[in-house]
Protein backbone atom coordinates (compact mmCIF):
# COMPACT_ATOMS: atom_id res chain seq x y z
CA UNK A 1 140.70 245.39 148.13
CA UNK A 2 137.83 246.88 146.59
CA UNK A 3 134.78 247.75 148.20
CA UNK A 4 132.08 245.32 147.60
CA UNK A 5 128.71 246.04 146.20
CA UNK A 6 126.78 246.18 149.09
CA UNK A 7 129.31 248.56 151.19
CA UNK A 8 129.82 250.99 148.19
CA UNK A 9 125.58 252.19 149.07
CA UNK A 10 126.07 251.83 152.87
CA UNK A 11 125.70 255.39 154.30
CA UNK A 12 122.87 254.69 156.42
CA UNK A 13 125.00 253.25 159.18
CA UNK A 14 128.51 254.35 160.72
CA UNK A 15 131.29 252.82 159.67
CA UNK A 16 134.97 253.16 160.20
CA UNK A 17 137.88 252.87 157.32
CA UNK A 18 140.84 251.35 157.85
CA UNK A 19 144.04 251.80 155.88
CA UNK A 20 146.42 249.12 156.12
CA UNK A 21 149.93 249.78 156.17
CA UNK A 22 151.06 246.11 156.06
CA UNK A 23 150.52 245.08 159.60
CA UNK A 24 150.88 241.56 160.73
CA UNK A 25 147.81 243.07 163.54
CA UNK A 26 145.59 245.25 160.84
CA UNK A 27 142.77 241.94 160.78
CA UNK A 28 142.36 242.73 164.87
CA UNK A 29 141.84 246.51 164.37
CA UNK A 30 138.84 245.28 162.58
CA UNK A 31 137.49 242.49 164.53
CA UNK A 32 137.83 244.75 168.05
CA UNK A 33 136.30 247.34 166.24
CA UNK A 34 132.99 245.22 164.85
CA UNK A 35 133.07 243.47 168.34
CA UNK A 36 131.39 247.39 169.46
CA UNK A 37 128.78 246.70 166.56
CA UNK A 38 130.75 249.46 164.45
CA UNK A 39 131.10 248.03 160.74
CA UNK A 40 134.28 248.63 159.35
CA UNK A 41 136.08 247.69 156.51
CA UNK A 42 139.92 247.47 155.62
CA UNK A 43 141.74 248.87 152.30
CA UNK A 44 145.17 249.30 150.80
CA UNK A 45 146.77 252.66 151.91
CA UNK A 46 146.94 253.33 148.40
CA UNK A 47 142.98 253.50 148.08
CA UNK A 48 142.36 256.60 145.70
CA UNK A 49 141.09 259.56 147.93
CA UNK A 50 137.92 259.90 145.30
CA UNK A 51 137.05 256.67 146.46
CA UNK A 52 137.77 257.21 150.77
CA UNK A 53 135.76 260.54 150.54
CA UNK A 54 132.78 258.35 148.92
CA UNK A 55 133.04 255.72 151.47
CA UNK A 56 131.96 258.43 153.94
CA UNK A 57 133.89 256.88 156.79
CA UNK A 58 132.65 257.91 160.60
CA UNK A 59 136.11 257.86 161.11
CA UNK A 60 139.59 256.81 159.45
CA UNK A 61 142.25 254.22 161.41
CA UNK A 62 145.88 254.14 159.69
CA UNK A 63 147.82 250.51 160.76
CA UNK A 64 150.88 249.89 161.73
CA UNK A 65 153.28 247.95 158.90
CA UNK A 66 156.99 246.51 158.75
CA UNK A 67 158.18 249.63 156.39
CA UNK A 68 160.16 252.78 157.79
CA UNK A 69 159.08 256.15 156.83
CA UNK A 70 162.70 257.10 156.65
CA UNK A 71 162.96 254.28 153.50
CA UNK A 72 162.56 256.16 149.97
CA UNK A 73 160.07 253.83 149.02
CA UNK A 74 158.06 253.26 152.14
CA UNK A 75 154.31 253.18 151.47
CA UNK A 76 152.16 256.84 151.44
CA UNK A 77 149.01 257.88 151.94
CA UNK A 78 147.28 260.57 149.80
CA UNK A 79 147.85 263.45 151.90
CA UNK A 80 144.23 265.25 150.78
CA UNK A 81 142.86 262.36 153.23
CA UNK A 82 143.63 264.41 155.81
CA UNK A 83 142.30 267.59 154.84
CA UNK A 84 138.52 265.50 154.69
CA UNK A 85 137.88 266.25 158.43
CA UNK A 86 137.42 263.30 159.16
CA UNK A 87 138.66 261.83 162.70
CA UNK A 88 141.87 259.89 162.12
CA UNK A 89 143.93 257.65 164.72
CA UNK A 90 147.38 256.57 163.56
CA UNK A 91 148.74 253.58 164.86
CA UNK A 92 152.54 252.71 164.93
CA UNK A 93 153.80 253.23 161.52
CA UNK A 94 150.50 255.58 161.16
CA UNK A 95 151.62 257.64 163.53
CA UNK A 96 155.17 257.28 162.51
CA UNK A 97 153.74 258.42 158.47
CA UNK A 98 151.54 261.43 160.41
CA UNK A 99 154.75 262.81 161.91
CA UNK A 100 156.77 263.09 159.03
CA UNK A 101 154.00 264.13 156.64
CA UNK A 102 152.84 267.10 158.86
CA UNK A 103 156.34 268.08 159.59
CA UNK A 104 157.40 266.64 162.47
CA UNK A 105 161.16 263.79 163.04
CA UNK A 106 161.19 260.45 163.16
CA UNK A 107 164.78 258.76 164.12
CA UNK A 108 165.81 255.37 163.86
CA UNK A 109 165.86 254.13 167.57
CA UNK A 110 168.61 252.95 169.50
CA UNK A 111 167.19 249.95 170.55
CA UNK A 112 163.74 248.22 168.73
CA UNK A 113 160.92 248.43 171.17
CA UNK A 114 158.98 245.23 171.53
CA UNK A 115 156.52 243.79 174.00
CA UNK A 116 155.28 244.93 176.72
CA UNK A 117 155.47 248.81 178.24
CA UNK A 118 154.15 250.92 180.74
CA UNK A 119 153.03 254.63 179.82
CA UNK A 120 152.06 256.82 181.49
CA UNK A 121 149.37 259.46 180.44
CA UNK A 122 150.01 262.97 180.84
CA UNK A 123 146.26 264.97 181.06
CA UNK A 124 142.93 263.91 179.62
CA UNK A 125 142.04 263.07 176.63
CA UNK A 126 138.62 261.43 175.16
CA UNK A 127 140.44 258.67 173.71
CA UNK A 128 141.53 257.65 177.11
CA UNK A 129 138.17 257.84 178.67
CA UNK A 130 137.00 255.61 181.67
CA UNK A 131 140.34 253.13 180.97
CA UNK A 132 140.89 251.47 184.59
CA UNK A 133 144.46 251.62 186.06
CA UNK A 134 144.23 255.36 185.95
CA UNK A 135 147.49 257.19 184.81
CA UNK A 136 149.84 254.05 184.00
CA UNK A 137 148.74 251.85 181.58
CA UNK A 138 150.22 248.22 180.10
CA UNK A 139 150.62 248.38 176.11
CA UNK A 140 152.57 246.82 173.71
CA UNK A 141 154.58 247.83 171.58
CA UNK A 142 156.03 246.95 168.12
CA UNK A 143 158.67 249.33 166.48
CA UNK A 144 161.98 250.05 165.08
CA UNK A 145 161.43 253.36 164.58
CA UNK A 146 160.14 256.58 167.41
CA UNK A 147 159.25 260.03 166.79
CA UNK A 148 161.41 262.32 168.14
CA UNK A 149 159.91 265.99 167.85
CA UNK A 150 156.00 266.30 166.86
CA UNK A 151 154.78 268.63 163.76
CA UNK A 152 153.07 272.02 164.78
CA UNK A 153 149.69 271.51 166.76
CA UNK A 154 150.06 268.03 168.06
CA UNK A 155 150.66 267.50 172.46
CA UNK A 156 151.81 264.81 174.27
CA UNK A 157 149.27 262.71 175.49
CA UNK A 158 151.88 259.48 177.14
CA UNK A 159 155.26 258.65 176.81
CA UNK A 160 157.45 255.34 178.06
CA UNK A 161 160.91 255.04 178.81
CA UNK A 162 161.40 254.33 175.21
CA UNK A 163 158.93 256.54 173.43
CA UNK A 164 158.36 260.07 174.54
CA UNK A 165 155.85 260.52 172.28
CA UNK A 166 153.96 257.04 172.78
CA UNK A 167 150.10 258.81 172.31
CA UNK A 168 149.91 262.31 170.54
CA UNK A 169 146.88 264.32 169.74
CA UNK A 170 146.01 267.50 167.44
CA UNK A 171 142.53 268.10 168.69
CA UNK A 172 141.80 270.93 166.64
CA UNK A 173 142.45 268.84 163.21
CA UNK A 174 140.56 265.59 165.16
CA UNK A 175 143.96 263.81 164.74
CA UNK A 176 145.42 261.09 167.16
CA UNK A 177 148.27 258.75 167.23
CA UNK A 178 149.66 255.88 169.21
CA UNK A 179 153.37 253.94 169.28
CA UNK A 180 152.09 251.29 170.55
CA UNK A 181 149.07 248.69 169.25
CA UNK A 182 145.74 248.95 170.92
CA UNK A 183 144.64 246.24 168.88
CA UNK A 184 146.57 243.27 170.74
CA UNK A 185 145.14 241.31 173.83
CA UNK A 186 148.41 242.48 175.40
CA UNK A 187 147.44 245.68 175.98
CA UNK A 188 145.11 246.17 178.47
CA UNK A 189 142.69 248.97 178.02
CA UNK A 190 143.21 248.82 174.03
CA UNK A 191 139.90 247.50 173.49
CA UNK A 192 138.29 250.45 175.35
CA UNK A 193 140.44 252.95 173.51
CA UNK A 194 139.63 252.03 170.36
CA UNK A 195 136.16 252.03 172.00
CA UNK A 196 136.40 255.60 172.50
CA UNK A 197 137.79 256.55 169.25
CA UNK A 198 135.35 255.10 167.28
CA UNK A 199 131.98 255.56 170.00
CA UNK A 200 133.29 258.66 171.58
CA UNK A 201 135.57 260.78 168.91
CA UNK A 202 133.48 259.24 165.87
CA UNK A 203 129.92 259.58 167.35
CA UNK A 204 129.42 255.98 166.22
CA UNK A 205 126.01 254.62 167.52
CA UNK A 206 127.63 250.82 167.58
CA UNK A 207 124.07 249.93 165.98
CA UNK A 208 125.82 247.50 163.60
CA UNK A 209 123.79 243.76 164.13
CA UNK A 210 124.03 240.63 162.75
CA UNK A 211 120.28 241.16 162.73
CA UNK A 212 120.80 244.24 160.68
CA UNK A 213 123.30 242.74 158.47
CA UNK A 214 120.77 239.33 157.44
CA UNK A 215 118.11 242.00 156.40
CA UNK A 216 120.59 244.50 154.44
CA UNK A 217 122.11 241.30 152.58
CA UNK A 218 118.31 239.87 152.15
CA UNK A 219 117.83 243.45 150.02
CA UNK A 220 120.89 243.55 148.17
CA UNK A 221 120.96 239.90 147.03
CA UNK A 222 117.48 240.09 146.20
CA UNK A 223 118.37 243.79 144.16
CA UNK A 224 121.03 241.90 142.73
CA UNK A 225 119.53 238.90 141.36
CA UNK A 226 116.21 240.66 140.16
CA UNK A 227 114.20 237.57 138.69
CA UNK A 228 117.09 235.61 137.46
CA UNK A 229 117.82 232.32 138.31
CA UNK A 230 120.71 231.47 140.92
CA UNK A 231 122.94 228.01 141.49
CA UNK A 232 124.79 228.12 144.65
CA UNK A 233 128.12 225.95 145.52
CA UNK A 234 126.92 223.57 148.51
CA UNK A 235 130.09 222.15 150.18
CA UNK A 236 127.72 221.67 153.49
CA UNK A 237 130.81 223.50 155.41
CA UNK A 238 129.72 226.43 157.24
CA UNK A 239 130.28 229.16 155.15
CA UNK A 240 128.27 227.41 151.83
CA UNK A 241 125.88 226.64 154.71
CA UNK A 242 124.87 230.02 155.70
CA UNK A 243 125.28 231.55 152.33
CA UNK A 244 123.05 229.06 150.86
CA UNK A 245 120.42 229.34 153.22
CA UNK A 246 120.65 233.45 153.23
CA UNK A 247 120.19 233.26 149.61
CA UNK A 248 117.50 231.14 149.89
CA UNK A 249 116.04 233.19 152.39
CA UNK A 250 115.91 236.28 149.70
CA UNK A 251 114.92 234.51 146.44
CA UNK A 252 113.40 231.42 147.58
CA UNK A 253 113.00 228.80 144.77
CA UNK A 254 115.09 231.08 142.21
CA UNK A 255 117.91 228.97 144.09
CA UNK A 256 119.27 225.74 142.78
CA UNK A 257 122.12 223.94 145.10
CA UNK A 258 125.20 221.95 143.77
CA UNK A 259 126.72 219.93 145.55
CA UNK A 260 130.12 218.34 143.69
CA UNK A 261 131.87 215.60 144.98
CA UNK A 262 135.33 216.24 143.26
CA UNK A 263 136.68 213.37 145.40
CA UNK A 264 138.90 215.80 147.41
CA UNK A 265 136.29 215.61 150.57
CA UNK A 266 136.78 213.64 154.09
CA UNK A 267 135.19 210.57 155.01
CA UNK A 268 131.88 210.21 154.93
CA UNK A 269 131.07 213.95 153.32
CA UNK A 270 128.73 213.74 150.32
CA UNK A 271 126.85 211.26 152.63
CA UNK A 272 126.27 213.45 155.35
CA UNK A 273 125.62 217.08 153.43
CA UNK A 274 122.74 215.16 151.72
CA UNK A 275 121.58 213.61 154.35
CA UNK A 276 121.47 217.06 156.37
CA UNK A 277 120.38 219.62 153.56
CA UNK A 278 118.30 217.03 151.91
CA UNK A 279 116.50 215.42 155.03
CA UNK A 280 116.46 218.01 157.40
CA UNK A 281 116.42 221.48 155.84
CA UNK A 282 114.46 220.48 152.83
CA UNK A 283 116.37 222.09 150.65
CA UNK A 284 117.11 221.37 146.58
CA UNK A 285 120.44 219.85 146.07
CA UNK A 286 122.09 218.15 143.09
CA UNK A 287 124.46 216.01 143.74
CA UNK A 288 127.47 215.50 140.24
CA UNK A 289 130.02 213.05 141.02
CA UNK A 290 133.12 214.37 139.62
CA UNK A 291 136.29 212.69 140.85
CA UNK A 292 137.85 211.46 138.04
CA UNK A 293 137.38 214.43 136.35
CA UNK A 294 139.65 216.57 139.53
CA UNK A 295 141.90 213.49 139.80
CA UNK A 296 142.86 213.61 136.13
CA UNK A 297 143.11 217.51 136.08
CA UNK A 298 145.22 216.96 139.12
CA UNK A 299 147.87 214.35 137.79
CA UNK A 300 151.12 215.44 137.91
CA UNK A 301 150.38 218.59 139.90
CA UNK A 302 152.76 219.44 142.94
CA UNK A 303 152.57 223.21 142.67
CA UNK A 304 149.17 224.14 145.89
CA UNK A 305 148.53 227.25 143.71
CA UNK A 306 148.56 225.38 140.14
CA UNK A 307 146.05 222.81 142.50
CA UNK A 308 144.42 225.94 143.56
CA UNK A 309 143.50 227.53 140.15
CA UNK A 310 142.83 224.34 138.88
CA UNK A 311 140.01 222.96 141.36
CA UNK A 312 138.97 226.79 141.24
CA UNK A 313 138.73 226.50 137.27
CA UNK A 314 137.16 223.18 137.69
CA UNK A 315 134.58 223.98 140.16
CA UNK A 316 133.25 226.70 137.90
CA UNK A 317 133.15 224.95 134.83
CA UNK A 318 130.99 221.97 136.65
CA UNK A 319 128.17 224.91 137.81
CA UNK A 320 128.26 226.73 134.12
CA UNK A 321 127.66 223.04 132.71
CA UNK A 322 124.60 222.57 135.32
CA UNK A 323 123.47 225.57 135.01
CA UNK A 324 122.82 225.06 131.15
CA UNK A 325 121.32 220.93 131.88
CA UNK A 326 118.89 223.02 134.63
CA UNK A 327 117.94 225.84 132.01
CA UNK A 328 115.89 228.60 132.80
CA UNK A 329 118.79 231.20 132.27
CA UNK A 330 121.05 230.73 135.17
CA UNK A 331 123.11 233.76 135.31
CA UNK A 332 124.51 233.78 139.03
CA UNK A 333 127.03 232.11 141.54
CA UNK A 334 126.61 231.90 145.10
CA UNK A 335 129.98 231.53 146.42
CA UNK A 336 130.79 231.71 150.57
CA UNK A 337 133.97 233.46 150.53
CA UNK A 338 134.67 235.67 153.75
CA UNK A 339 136.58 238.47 154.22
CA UNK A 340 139.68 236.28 155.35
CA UNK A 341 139.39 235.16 152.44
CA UNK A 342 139.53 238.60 150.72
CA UNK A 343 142.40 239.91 153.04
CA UNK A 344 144.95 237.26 152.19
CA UNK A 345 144.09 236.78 148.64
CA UNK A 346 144.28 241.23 148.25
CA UNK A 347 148.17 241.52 149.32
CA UNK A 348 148.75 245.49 150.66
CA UNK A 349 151.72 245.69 148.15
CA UNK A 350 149.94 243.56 145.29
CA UNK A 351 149.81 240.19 143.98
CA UNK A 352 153.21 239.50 144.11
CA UNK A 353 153.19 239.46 147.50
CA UNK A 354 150.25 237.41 147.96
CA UNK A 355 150.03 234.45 150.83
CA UNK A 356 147.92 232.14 148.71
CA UNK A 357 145.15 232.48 146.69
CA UNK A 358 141.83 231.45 147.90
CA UNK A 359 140.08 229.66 144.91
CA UNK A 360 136.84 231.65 145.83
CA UNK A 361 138.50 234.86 144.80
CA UNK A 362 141.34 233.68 143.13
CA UNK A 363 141.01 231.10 140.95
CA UNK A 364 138.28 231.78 138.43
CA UNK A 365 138.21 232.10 135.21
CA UNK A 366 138.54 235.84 133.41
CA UNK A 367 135.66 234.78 131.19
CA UNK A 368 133.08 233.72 133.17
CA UNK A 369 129.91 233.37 132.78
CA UNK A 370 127.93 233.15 135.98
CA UNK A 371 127.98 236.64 138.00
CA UNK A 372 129.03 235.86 141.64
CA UNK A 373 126.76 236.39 144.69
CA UNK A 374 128.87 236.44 147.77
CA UNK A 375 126.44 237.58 150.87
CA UNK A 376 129.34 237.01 153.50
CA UNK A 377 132.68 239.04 151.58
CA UNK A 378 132.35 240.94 154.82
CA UNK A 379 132.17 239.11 157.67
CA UNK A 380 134.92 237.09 159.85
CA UNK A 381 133.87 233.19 160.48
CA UNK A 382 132.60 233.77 164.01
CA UNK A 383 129.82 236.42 162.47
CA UNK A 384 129.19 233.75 160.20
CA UNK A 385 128.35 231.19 162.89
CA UNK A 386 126.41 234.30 164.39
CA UNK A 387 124.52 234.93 161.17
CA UNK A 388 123.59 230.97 160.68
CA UNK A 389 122.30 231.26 164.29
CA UNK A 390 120.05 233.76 163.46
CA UNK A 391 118.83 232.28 160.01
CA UNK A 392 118.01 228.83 162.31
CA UNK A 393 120.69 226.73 161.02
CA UNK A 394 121.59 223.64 163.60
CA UNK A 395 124.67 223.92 165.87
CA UNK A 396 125.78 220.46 164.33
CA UNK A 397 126.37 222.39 161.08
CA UNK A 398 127.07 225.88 162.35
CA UNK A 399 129.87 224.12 164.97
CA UNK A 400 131.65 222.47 161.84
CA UNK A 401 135.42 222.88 161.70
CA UNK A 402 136.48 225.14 158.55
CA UNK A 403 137.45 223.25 155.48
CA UNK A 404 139.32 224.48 152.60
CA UNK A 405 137.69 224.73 148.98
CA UNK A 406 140.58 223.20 147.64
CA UNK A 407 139.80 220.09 149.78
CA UNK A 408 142.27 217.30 151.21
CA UNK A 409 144.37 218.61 147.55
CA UNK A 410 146.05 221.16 149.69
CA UNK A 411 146.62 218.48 153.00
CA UNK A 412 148.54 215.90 150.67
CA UNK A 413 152.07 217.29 149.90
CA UNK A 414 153.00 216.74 146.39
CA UNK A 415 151.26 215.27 143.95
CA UNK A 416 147.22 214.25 144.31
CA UNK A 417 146.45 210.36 143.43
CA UNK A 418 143.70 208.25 144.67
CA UNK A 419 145.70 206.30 147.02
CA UNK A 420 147.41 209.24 148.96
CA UNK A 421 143.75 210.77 149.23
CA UNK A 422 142.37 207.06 150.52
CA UNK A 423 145.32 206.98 153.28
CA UNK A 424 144.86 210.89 154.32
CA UNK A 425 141.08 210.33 154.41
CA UNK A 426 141.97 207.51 157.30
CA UNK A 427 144.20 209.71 159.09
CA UNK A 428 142.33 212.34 159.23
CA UNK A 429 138.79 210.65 160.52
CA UNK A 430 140.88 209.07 163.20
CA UNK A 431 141.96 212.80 164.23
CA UNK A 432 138.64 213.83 164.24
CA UNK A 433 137.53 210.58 166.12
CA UNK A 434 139.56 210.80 168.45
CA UNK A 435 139.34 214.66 169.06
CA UNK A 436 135.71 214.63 169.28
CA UNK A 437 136.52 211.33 171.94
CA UNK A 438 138.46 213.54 174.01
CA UNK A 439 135.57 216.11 173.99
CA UNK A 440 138.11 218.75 172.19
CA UNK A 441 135.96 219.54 169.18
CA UNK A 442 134.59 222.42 169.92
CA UNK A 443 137.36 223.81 171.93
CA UNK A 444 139.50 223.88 168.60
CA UNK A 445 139.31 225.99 165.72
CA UNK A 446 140.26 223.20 163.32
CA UNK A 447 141.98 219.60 163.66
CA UNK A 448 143.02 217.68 160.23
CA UNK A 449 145.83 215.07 158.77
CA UNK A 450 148.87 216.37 156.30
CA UNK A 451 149.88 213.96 154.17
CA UNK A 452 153.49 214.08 153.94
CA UNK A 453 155.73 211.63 150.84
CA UNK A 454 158.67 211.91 153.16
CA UNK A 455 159.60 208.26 153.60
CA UNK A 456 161.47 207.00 156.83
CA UNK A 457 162.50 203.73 158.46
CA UNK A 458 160.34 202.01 160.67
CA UNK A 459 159.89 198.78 162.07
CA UNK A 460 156.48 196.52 162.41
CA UNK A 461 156.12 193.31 163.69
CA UNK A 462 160.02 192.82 163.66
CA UNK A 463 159.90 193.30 160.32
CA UNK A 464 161.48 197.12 158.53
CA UNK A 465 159.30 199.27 157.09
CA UNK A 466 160.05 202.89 155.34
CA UNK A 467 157.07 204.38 154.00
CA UNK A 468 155.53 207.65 154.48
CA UNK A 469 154.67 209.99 157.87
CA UNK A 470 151.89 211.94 158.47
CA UNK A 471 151.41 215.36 160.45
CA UNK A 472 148.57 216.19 162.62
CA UNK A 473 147.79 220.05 162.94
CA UNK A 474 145.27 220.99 165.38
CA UNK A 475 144.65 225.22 166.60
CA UNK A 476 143.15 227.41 168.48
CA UNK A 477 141.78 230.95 166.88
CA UNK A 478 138.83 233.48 166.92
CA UNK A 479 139.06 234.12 163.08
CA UNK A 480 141.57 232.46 160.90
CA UNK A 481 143.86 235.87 160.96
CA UNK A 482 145.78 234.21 163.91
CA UNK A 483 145.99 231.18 165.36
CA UNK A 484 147.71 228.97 168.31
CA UNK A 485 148.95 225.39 167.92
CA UNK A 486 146.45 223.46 170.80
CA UNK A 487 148.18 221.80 173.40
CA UNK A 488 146.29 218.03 172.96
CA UNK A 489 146.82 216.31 176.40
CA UNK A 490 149.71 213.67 175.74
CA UNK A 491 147.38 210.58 176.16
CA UNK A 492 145.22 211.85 173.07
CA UNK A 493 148.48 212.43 170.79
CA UNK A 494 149.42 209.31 172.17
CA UNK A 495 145.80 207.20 170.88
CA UNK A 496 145.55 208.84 167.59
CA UNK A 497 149.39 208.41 166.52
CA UNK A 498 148.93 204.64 167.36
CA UNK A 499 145.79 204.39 165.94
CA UNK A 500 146.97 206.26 162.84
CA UNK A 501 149.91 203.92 162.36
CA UNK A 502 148.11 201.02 163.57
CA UNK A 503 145.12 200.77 160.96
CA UNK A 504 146.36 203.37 158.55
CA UNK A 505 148.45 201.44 155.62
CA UNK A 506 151.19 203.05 154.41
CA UNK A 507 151.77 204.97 157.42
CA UNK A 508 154.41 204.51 159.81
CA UNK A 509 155.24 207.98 161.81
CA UNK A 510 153.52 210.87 162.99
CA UNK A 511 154.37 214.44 163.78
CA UNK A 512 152.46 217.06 165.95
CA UNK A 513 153.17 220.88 164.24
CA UNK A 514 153.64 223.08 166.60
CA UNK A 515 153.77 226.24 164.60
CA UNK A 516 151.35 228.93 164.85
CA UNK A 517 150.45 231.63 162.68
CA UNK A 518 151.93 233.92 161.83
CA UNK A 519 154.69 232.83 160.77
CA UNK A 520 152.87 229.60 159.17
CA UNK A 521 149.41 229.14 157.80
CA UNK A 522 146.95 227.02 159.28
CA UNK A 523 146.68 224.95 156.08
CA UNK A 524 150.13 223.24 154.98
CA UNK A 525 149.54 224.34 151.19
């Protein structure tokens, strides 16, 4: 990932760097850290060390990852990082990397440890400050590999039964490590450990605000843009929500907001962004109607990152072609892509091993025109929500469920065609009926219909029926990095699978998915 524009001239403010490894957890390093109003950013362990000693970092956190250090090709860190004095805290395989780099063993272990384990501390240290419990503490841990003798320097600071070496400090070089993941609910005191690293060890003043962050984006977008004149993707979800109206905020009526209806969107949307950005905010918007246009480009299509690229491609081609019908020299983009969106689109070992691509970052063309303004590339979706509060945005819009660029494209399995969209656009407004019913809404992170053209038998009115199913996913989650299947009461599966059947045509079964991620996405494609 590379630093974004704004963060590249941040040295006014502490900040921590964190060098990902790989880990499955790296995403909650960052959002405990950030809940202590410490900014922090996270890069590939492979970022130059030109480039971490301009960052300036307060302080420098190495994650965990699946690799060994024992594996000829595991993944390395410039060594000179750690000759920038900087303080450092290794977790799990950065401990496991700070060991053998400095000299120290690290053995395959008998036995993997994983879950839950008590340590116990041995002495003081700062980065165990204040934790309640005292001298045993509940951690978790992750790991195939332990250390089994530490380099020169370094002292014990807690051991398990199956680490010895489960904390480890070398105060004099303002280096610490841990076994286990801080990170996780799961351990206890985690949150006040890293708490201490990055308040305590770091000196950081935790002066990071949202408040802060709306007036250093107001600046940049506003150094950015200069005089020039600015179009800005209105989807009326929350991210284009708060991006819009932050951009708007800074350049006032240099802002021009599209709104395309590619035919991809639920029930009911292009009716109800006008009505709310139009009516109520009083703000510009242009409405282009351009569903045959995605429909056709979509034909045959089955591949979700051939639809990705494509809507991507689309999207951008539809604001280039406004931009020129508004005139005035148009030369910029407001996109709302968030740092999720960054993380899984900016895979630790490269493209190839890449999750999806998000058509915000992904999908655009390499020639294109309109320079992109992207105001929230740092922030997680509940800083978002926290930012739109600030800027006076309504709850109504700020409480929104997310909803992918790509659209209902990415909930229909297969191939995209007018009358798969029609029946998923059914399904899914009786989920979100019936959710909202239940008074679930804003207890879930998102709820939404998959279309799935897998055809079984059924039977209706005596009569047999084999047509197609459709699966309802519904979760729980703080930011999109993780996220819990919800456990809907029976009687509400129960109403919207009959109701789905019942008045949906074309339907005749329902699934609940009960997956969470990881190992799947939230989205289906």
């Amino acid at each position: 990932m590379t630093p974004s524009r704004e963060s590249a001239t941040r040295h006014s403010r502490d900040r921590i760097l964190i060098l990902d490894f790989g880990s499955q957890y790296t995403q909650l390093i960052a959002r405990r850290i950030r809940e202590h109003h410490v900014y922090c950013e996270i890069h590939p362990h492979s970022m130059r060390l030109e480039a971490v000693r301009a960052w300036e970092p307060a302080g420098i956190v190495l994650s965990g990852g699946p690799a060994s250090v024992l594996e000829a090709d595991s993944p390395q860190l410039d060594p000179g990082i750690l000759e920038l004095g900087h303080p450092l805290l290794g977790i799990c395989y950065g401990l496991q990397w700070l060991t053998h780099q400095l000299g120290g063993l690290v053995e395959k272990a008998d036995a993997r440890e994983y879950g839950r384990a008590l340590i116990k501390l041995k002495g003081d240290d700062p980065l165990f400050a204040g934790l309640q419990g005292g001298a045993e503490q509940l951690v978790w841990m992750s790991h195939g590999d332990r250390v089994l003798r530490l380099p020169d320097g370094f002292e014990i600071l807690a051991a398990s039964d199956g680490s010895p070496y489960a904390a480890v400090s070398h105060r004099e070089r303002g280096i610490w490590g841990l076994q286990f993941h801080p990170e996780v609910a799961h351990t206890e005191m985690g949150d006040r450990m890293l708490a201490n690293f990055v308040q305590g060890i770091c000196a950081c003043q935790g002066d990071w605000t949202m408040d802060a962050f709306i007036e250093e984006q107001i600046e940049a977008i506003r150094g950015q843009v200069g005089e020039g004149r600015v179009l800005c993707g209105l989807s009326g979800g929350v991210d284009s929500s708060v991006a819009a109206t932050l951009v708007h905020r800074a350049v006032g009526e240099q802002l021009t907001c599209i709104f395309v209806d590619n035919g991809l969107l639920r029930a009911g949307e292009r009716e109800e962004v006008e009505r709310v950005f139009r009516e109520r905010e009083q703000i510009p918007l242009i409405t282009v109607r351009a569903e045959e246009r995605f429909l056709a480009a979509l034909a045959g299509v089955t591949d979700p990152e051939r639809k990705r690229h494509i809507i991507g491609r689309l999207f951008i081609e539809i604001f280039e072609e406004e931009a020129q019908r508004i005139g005035g020299g148009v030369d910029f983009l407001v996109q709302g892509t968030l740092y999720p969106d960054v993380i899984e689109s900016v895979s630790v070992k490269g493209p190839s091993a890449t999750i999806k691509t998000h058509h915000n970052v992904g999908g655009l063309p390499e020639r294109m025109r309109l320079e992109l303004v992207e105001p929230l590339r740092e922030l997680f979706k509940d800083e978002v929500r926290e930012a739109g509060r600030r800027l006076g945005l309504p709850e109504d819009v700020l409480g929104r469920h997310p909803f992918p660029g790509p659209g209902l494209a990415i909930r229909i399995m297969g191939e995209v065609n007018a009358e798969r969209l029609a029946c998923l656009r059914a399904a899914d407004r009786i989920v979100l009926e019936e959710i909202r019913r239940a008074g679930l809404y804003d207890q879930i992170w998102q709820a939404f219909a998959v279309f799935l053209p897998v055809q079984s038998v059924g039977v209706m009115g005596d009569e047999r029926t084999y047509e197609n199913a459709v699966a309802v996913r519904c979760v729980t989650s703080v930011d999109a990095m993780t996220a819990d299947f919800a456990q809907l009461p029976p009687e509400v599966l129960q109403t919207l699978g009959t109701r789905i059947i019942n008045e949906v045509q074309g339907i005749n079964r329902v699934v609940y998915d009960i997956s969470s991620k990881p190992p799947a996405t939230i989205e289906w494609e």
